[in-house]
Structure formats: C-alpha cells, structure tokens
C-alpha atoms as a PDB file:
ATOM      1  CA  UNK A   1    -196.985 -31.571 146.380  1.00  0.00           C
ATOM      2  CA  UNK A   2    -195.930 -33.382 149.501  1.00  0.00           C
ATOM      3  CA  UNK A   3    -196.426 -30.029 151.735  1.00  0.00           C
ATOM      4  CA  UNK A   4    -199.622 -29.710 150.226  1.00  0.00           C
ATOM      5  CA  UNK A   5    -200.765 -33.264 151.504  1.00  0.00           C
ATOM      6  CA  UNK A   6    -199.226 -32.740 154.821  1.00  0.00           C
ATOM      7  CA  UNK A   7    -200.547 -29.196 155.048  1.00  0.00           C
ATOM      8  CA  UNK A   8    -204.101 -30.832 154.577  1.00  0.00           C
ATOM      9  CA  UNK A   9    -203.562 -33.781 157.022  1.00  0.00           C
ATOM     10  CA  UNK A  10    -202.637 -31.008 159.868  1.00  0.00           C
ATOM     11  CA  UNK A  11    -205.166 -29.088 159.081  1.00  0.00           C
ATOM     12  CA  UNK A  12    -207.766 -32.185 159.553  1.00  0.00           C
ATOM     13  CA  UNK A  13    -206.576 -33.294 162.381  1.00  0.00           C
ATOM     14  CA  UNK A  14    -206.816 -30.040 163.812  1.00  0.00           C
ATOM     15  CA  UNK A  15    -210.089 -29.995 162.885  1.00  0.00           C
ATOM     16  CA  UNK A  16    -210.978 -33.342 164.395  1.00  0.00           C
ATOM     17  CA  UNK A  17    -209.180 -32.546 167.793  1.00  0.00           C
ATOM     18  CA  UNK A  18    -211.017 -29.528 168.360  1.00  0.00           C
ATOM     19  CA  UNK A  19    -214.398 -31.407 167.469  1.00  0.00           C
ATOM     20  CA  UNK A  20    -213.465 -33.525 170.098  1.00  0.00           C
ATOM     21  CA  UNK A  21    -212.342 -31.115 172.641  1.00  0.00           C
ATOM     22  CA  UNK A  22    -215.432 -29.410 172.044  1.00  0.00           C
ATOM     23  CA  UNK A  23    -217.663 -33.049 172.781  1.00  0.00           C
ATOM     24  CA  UNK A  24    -215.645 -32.999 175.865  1.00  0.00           C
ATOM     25  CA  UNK A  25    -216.395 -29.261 177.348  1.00  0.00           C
ATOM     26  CA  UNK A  26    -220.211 -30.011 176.413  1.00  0.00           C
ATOM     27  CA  UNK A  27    -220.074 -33.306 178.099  1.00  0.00           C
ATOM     28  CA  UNK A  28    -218.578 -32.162 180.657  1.00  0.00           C
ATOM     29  CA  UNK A  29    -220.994 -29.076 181.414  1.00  0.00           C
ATOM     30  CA  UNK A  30    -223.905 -31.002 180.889  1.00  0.00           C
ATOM     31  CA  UNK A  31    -222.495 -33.581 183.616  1.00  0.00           C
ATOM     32  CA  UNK A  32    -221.401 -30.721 186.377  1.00  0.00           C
ATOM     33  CA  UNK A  33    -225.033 -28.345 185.462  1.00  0.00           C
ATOM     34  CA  UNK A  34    -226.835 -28.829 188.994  1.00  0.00           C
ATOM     35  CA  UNK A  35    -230.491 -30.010 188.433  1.00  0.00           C
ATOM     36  CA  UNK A  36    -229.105 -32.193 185.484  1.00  0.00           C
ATOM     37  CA  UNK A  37    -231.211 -35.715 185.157  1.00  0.00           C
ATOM     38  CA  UNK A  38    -228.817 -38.406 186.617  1.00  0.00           C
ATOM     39  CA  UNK A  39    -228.799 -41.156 183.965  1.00  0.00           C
ATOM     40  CA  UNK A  40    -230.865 -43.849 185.436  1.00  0.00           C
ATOM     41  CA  UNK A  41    -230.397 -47.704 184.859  1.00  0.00           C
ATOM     42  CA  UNK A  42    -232.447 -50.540 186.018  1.00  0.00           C
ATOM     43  CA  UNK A  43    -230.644 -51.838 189.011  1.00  0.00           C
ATOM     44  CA  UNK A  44    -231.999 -55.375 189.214  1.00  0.00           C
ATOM     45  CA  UNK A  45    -231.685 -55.860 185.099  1.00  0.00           C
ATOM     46  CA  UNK A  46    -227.559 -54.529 186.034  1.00  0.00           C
ATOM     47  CA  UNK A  47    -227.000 -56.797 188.485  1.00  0.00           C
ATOM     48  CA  UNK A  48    -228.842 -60.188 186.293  1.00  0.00           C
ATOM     49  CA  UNK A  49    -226.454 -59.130 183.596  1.00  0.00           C
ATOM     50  CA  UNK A  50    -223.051 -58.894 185.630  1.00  0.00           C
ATOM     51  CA  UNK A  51    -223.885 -62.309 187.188  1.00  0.00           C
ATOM     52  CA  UNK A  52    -224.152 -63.672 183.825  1.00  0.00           C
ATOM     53  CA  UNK A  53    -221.052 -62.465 182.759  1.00  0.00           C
ATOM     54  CA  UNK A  54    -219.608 -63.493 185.836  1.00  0.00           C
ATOM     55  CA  UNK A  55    -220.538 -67.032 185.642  1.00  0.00           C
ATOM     56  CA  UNK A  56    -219.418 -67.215 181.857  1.00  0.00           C
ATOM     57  CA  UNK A  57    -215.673 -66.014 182.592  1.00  0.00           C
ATOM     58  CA  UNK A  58    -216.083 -68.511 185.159  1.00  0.00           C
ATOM     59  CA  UNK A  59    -216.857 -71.401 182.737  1.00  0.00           C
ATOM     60  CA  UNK A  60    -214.444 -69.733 180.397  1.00  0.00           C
ATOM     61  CA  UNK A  61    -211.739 -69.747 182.931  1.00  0.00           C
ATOM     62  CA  UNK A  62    -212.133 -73.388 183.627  1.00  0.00           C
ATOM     63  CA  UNK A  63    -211.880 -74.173 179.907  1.00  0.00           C
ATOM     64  CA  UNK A  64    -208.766 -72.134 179.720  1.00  0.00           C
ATOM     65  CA  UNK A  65    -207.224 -74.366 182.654  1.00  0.00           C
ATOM     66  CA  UNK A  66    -208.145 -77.745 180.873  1.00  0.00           C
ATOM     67  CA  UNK A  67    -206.675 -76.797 177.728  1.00  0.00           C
ATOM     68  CA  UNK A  68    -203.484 -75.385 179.365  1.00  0.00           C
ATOM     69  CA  UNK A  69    -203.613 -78.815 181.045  1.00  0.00           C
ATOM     70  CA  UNK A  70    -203.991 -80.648 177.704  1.00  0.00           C
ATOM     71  CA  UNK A  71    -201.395 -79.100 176.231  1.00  0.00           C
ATOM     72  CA  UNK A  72    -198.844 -79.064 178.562  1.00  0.00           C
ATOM     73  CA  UNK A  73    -199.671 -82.907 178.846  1.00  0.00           C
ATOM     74  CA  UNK A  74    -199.242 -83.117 175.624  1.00  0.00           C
ATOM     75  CA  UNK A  75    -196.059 -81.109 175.904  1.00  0.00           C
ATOM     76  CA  UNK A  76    -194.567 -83.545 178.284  1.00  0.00           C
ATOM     77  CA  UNK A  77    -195.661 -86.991 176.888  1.00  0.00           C
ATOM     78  CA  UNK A  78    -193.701 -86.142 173.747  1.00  0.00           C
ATOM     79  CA  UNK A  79    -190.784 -85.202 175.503  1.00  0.00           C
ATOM     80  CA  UNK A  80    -190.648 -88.594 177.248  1.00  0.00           C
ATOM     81  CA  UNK A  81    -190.768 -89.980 174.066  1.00  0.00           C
ATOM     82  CA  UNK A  82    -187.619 -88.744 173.263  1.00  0.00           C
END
C-alpha cells in the first residue's frame, strides 16, 4: 500500500514539474520572440508608488529605533534596580 502512495506522489510531482518547466520554455519564448510587445507600465504612477513606499519604511524604520530604544531602556532601568 505504501508503494502505491509513493508511486502516486512521484508520479504527481512529475507531473507538476513538467507543467512548470513547460510555463517556463513558453515564457521564455514569448520574452526572446523579436517584435514581441514590451510590457509597458506607467512611469510616473511607478515612481508615486516607490516614493510612497519609501517614505513608509522610513517612518517604519524610525518606529523600529524608538521601540528598540524603549526597550533596551527598559532593559537597563531594571537592571539597576537590582
């Protein structure tokens, strides 16, 4: 019974590797076909959106640095307790 199950578990995940090998090849002919459309993107919208997710890790950052300040504070008044 057990070769059974692993007999079918091979044989899926044969299948599924060769689905995805075969995504690959077509991706990667329909990438290197000359006269292919480029995929376009709207430059301005790109750069709005990495700004904004620039200045939020920024903010994020700076939260990160006042909590590692509050707890190592935190850290060190109880130890001069002690």
């Amino acid at each position: 019974m057990m070769g059974l199950v692993t007999a079918l578990v091979m044989a899926g995940a044969t299948i599924v590797g060769l689905v995805i090998l075969g995504v690959i090849f077509l991706l990667g002919i329909r990438l290197l076909r000359p006269g292919a459309p480029k995929p376009g993107g709207n430059d301005a919208e790109e750069a709005r959106l990495l700004q904004e997710i620039h200045r939020s890790l920024s903010r994020l950052e700076e939260r990160v640095e006042a909590l590692e300040t509050l707890v190592l504070d935190g850290k060190a008044g109880r130890e001069d307790e002690r």
